[in-house]
C-alpha atoms as a PDB file:
ATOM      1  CA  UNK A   1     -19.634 -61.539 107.189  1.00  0.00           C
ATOM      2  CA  UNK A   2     -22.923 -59.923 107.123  1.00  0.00           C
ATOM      3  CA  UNK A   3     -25.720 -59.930 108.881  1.00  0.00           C
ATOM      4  CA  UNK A   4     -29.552 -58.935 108.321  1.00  0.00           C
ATOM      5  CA  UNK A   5     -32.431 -60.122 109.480  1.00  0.00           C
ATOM      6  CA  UNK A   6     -31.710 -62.674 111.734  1.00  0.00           C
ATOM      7  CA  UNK A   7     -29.560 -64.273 108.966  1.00  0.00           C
ATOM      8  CA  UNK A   8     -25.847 -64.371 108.966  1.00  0.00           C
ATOM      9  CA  UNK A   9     -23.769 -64.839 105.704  1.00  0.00           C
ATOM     10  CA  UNK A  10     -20.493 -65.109 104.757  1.00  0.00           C
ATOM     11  CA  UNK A  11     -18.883 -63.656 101.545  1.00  0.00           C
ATOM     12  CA  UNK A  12     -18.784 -67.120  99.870  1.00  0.00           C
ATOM     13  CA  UNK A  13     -22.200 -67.749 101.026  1.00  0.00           C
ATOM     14  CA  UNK A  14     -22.930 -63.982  99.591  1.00  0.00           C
ATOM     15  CA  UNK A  15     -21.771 -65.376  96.165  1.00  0.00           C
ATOM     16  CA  UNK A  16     -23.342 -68.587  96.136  1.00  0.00           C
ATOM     17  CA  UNK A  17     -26.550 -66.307  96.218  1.00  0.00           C
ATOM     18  CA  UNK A  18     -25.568 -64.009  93.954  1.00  0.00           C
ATOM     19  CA  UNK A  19     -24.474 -66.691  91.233  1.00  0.00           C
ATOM     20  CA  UNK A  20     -27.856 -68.553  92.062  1.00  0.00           C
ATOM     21  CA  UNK A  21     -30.315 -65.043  92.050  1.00  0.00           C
ATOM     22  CA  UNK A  22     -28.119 -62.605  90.267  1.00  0.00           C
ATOM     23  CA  UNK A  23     -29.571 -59.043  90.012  1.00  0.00           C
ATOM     24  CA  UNK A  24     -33.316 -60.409  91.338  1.00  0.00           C
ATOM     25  CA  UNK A  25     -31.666 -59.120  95.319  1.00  0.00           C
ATOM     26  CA  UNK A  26     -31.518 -55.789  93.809  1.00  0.00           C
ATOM     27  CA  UNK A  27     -35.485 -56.036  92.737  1.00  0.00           C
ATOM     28  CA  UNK A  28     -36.496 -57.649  95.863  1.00  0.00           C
ATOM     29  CA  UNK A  29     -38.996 -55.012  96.210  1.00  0.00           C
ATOM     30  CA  UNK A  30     -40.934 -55.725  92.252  1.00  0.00           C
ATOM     31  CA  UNK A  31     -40.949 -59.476  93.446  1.00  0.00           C
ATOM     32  CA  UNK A  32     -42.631 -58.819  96.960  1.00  0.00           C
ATOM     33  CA  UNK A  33     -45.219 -57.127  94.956  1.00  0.00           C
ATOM     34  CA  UNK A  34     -45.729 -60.024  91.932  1.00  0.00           C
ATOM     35  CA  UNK A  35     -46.490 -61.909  94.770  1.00  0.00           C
ATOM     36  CA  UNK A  36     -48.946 -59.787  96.602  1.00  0.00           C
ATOM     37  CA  UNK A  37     -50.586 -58.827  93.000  1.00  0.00           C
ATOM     38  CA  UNK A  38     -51.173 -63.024  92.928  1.00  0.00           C
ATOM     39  CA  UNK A  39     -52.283 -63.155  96.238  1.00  0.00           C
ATOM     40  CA  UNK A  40     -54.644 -60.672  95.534  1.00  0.00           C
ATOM     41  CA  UNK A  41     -56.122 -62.289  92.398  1.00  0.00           C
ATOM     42  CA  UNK A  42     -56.109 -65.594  93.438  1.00  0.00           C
ATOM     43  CA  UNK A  43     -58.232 -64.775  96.692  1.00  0.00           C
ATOM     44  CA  UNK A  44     -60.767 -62.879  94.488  1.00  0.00           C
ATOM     45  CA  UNK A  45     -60.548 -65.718  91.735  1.00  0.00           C
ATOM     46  CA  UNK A  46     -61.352 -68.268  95.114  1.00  0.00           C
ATOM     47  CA  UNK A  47     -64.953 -66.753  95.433  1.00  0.00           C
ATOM     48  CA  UNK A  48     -65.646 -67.146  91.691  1.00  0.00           C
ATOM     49  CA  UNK A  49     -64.389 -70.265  90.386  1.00  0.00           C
ATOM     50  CA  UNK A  50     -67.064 -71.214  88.173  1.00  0.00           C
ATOM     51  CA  UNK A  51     -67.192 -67.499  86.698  1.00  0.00           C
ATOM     52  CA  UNK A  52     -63.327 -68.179  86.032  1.00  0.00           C
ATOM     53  CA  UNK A  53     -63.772 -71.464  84.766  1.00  0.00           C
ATOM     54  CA  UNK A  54     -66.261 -70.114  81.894  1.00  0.00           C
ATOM     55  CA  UNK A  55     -64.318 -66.893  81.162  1.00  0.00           C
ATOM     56  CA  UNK A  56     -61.378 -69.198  80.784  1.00  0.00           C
ATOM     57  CA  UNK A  57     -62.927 -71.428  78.038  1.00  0.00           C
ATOM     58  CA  UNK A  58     -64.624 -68.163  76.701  1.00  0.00           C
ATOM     59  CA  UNK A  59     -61.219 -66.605  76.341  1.00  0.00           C
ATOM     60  CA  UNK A  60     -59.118 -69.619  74.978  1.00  0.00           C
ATOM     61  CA  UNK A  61     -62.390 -69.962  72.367  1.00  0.00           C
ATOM     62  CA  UNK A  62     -62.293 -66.708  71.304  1.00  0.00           C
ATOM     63  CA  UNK A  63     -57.970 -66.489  70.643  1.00  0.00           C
ATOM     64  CA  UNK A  64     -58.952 -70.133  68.545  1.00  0.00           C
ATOM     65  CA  UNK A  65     -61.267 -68.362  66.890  1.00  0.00           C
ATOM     66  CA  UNK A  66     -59.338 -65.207  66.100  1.00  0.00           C
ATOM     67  CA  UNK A  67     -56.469 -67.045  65.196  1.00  0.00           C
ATOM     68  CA  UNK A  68     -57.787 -69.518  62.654  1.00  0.00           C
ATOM     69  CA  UNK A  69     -59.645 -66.382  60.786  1.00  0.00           C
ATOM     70  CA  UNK A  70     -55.861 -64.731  60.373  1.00  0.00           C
ATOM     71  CA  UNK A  71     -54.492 -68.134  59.207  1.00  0.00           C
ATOM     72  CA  UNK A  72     -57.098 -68.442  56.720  1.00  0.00           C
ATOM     73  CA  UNK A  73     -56.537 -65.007  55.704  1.00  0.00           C
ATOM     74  CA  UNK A  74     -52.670 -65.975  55.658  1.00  0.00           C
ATOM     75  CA  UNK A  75     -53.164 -68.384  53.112  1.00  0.00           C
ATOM     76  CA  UNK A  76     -54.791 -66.599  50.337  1.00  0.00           C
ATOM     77  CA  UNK A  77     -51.866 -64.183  50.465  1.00  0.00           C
ATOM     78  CA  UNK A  78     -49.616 -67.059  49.988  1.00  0.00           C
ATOM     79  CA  UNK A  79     -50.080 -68.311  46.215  1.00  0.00           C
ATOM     80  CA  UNK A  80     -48.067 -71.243  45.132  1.00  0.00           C
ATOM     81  CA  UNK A  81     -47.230 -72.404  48.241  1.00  0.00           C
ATOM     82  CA  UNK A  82     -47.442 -76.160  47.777  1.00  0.00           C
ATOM     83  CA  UNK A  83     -48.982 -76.386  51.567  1.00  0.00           C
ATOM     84  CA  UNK A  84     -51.518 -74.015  51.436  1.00  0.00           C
ATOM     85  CA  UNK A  85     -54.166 -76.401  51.973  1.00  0.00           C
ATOM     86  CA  UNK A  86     -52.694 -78.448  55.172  1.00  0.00           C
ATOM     87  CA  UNK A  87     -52.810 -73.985  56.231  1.00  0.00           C
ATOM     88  CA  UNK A  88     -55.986 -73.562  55.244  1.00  0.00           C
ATOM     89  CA  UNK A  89     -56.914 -77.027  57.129  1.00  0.00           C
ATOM     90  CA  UNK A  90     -55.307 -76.028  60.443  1.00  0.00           C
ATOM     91  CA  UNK A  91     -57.126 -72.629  60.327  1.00  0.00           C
ATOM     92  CA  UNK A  92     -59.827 -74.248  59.888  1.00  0.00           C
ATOM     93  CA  UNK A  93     -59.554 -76.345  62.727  1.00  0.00           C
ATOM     94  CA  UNK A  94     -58.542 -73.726  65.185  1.00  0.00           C
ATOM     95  CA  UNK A  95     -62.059 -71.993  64.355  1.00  0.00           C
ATOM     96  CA  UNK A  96     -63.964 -74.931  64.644  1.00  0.00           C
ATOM     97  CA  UNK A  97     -62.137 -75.265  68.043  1.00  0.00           C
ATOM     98  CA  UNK A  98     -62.748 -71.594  68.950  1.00  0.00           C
ATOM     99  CA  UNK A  99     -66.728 -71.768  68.000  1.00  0.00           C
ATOM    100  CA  UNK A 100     -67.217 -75.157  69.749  1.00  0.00           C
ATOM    101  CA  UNK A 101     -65.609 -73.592  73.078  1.00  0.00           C
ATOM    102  CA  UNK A 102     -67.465 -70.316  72.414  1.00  0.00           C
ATOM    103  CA  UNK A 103     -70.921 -71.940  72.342  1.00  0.00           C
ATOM    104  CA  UNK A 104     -70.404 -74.969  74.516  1.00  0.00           C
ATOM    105  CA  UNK A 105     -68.094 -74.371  77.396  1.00  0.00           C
ATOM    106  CA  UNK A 106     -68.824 -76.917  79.364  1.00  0.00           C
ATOM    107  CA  UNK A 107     -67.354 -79.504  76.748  1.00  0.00           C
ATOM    108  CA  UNK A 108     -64.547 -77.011  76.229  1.00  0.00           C
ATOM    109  CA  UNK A 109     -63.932 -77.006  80.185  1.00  0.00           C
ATOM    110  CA  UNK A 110     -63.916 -80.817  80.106  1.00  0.00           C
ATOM    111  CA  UNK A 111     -60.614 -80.284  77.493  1.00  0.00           C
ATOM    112  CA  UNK A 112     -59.325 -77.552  79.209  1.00  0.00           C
ATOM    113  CA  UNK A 113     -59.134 -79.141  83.086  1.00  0.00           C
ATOM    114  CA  UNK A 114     -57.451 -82.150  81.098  1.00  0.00           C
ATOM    115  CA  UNK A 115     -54.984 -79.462  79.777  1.00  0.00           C
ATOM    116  CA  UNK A 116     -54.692 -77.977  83.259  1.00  0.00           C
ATOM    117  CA  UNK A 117     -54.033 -81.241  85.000  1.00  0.00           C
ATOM    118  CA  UNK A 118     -50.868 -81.716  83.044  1.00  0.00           C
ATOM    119  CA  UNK A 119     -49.642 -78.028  83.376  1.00  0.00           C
ATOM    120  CA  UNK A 120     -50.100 -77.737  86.857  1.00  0.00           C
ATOM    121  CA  UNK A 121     -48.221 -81.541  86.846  1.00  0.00           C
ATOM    122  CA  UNK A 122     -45.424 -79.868  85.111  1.00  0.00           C
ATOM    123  CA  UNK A 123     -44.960 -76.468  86.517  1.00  0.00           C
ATOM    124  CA  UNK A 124     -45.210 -78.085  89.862  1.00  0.00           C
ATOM    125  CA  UNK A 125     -41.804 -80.440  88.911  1.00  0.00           C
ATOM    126  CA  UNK A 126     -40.762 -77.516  87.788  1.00  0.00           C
ATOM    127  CA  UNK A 127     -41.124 -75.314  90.999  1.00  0.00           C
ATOM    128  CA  UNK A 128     -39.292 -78.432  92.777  1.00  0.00           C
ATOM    129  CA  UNK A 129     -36.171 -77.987  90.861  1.00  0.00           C
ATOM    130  CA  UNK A 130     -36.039 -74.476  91.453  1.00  0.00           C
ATOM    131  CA  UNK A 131     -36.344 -74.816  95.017  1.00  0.00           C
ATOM    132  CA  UNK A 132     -33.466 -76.776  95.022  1.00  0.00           C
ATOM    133  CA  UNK A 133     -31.656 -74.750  92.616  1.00  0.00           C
ATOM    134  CA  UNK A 134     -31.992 -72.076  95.975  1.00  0.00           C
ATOM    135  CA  UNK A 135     -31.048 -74.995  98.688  1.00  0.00           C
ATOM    136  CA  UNK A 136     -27.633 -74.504  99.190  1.00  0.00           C
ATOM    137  CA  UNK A 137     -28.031 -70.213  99.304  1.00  0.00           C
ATOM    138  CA  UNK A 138     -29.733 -70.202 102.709  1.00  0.00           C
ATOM    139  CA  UNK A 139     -32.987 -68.629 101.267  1.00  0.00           C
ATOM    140  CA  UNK A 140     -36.312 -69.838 101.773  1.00  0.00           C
ATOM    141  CA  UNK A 141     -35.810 -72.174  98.794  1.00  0.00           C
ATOM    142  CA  UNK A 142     -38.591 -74.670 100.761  1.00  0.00           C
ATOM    143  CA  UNK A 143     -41.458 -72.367 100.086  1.00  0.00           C
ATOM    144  CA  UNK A 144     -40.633 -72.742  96.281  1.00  0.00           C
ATOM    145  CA  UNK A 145     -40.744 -76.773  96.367  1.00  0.00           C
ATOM    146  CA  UNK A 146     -43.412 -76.283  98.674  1.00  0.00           C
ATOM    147  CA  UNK A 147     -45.513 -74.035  96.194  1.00  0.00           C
ATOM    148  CA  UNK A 148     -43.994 -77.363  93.640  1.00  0.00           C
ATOM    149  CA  UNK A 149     -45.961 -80.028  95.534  1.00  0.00           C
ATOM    150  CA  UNK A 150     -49.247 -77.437  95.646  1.00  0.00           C
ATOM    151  CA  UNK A 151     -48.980 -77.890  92.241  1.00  0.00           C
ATOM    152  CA  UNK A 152     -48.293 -81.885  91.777  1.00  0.00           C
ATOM    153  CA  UNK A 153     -51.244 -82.382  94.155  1.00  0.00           C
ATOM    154  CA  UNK A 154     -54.006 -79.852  92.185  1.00  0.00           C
ATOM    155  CA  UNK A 155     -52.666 -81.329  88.897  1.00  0.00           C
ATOM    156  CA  UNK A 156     -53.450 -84.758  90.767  1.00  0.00           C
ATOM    157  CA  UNK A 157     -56.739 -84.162  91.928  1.00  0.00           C
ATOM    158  CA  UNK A 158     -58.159 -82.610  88.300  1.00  0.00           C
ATOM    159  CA  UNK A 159     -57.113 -85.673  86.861  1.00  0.00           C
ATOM    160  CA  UNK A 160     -58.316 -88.222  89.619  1.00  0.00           C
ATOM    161  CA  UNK A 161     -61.924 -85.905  89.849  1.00  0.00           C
ATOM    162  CA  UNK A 162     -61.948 -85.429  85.894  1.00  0.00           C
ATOM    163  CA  UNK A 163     -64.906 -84.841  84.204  1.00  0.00           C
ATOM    164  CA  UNK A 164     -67.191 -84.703  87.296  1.00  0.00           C
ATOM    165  CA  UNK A 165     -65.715 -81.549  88.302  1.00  0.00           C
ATOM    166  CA  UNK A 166     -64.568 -79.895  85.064  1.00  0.00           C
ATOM    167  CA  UNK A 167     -67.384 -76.748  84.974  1.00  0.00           C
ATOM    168  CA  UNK A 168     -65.496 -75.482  88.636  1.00  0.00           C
ATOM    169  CA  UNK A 169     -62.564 -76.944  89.090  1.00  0.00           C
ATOM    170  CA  UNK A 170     -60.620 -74.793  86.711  1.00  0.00           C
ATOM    171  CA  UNK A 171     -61.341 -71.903  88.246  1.00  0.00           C
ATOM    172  CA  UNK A 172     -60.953 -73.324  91.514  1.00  0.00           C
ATOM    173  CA  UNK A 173     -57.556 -74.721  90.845  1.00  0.00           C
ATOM    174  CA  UNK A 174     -56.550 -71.475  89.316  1.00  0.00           C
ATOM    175  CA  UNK A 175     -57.347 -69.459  92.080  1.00  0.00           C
ATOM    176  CA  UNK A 176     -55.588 -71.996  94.676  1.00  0.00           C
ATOM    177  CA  UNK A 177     -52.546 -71.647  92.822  1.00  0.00           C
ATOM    178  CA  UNK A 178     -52.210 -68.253  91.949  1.00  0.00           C
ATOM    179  CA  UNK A 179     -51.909 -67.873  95.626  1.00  0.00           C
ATOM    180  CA  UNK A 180     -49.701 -70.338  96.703  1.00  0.00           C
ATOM    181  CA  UNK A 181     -47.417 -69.103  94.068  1.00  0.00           C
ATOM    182  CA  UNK A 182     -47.827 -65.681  95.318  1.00  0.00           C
ATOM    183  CA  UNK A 183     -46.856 -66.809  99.273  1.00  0.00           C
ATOM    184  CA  UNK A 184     -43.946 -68.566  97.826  1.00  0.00           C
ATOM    185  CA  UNK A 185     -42.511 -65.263  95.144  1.00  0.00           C
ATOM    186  CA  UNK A 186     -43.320 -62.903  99.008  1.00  0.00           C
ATOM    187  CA  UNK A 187     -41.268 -65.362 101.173  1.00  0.00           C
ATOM    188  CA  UNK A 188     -37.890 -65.353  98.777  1.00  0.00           C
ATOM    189  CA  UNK A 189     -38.532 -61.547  97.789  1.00  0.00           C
ATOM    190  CA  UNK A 190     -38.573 -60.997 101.852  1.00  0.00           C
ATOM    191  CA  UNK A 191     -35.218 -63.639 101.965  1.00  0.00           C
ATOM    192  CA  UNK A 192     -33.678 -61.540  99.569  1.00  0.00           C
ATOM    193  CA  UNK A 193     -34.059 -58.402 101.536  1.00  0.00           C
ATOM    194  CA  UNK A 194     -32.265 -59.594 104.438  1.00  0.00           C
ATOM    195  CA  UNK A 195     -29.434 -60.847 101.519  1.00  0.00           C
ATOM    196  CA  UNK A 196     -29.182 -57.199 100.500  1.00  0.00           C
END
């Protein structure tokens, strides 16, 4: 048996959390601080949502944009290809996409905290089957389905609030969970301390 922490294991219960974790015990340390970094951003992404929420539609316009100009330039390097013009047509529609988000982002945030809803929908079933992945290892595996429901509630309320909301809520949401995520990587880094 050992015993750390508080917390008292015994060798098969040492190798249940090995075969769940693996080597992430050993980096306990580069996990505490992934979830101190997202702490960190998330609180100063908190008091500037709607700064986040336009730099967000800036940014996704501008990798559109930058995108469909190396497509485009793609295709003229590729003679004979019978589908050069569905290529061309894509590129084309990834700049249009880029420009449109570039110059109007509030339409652009209207797509994006659709988009958002549904990520934030999936990542948080996501988190909820990882937390149970951890359930039977004696970690904190309920912060991670915790941290899972954070998400299944933002990803309701963007779509229940959607569009009224859409020029803040992005970066609102963002910065909400960034930091939940963060509590819940600091609580199983710390759990896998006392495992070590």
């Amino acid at each position: 048996m050992s015993q750390s922490g508080g917390s008292v294991y015994t060798k098969s219960q040492l190798m249940v959390v090995q075969g769940v974790v693996g080597d992430l015990s050993k980096h306990w340390g580069w996990l505490l601080a992934l979830g101190i970094l997202f702490i960190v951003l998330g609180t100063v992404a908190l008091g500037m949502s709607v700064a986040v929420t336009v730099a967000t539609v800036l940014f996704f316009g501008v990798l559109l944009a930058i995108g469909g100009v190396f497509q485009i330039i793609e295709a003229f390097k590729c003679r004979g290809w019978k589908s050069i013009l569905m290529h061309v047509l894509i590129a084309l529609l990834y700049i249009v996409a880029g420009v449109s988000m570039i110059t109007e982002p509030v339409a652009g945030s209207l797509v994006l905290t659709a988009l958002l809803g549904g990520v934030f929908v999936a990542t948080g079933l996501l988190r909820i089957v990882m937390g149970y992945h951890l359930k039977g290892t004696g970690l904190r595996w309920g912060w991670m389905v915790f941290a899972g429901v954070v998400s299944l509630v933002l990803g309701g309320m963007i779509f229940f609030q959607w569009p009224m909301s859409a020029l803040w809520v992005i970066g609102l949401l963002i910065a909400i969970e960034m930091i939940f995520h963060g509590w819940a990587y600091v609580m199983i880094a710390l759990a896998l301390k006392t495992v070590r």
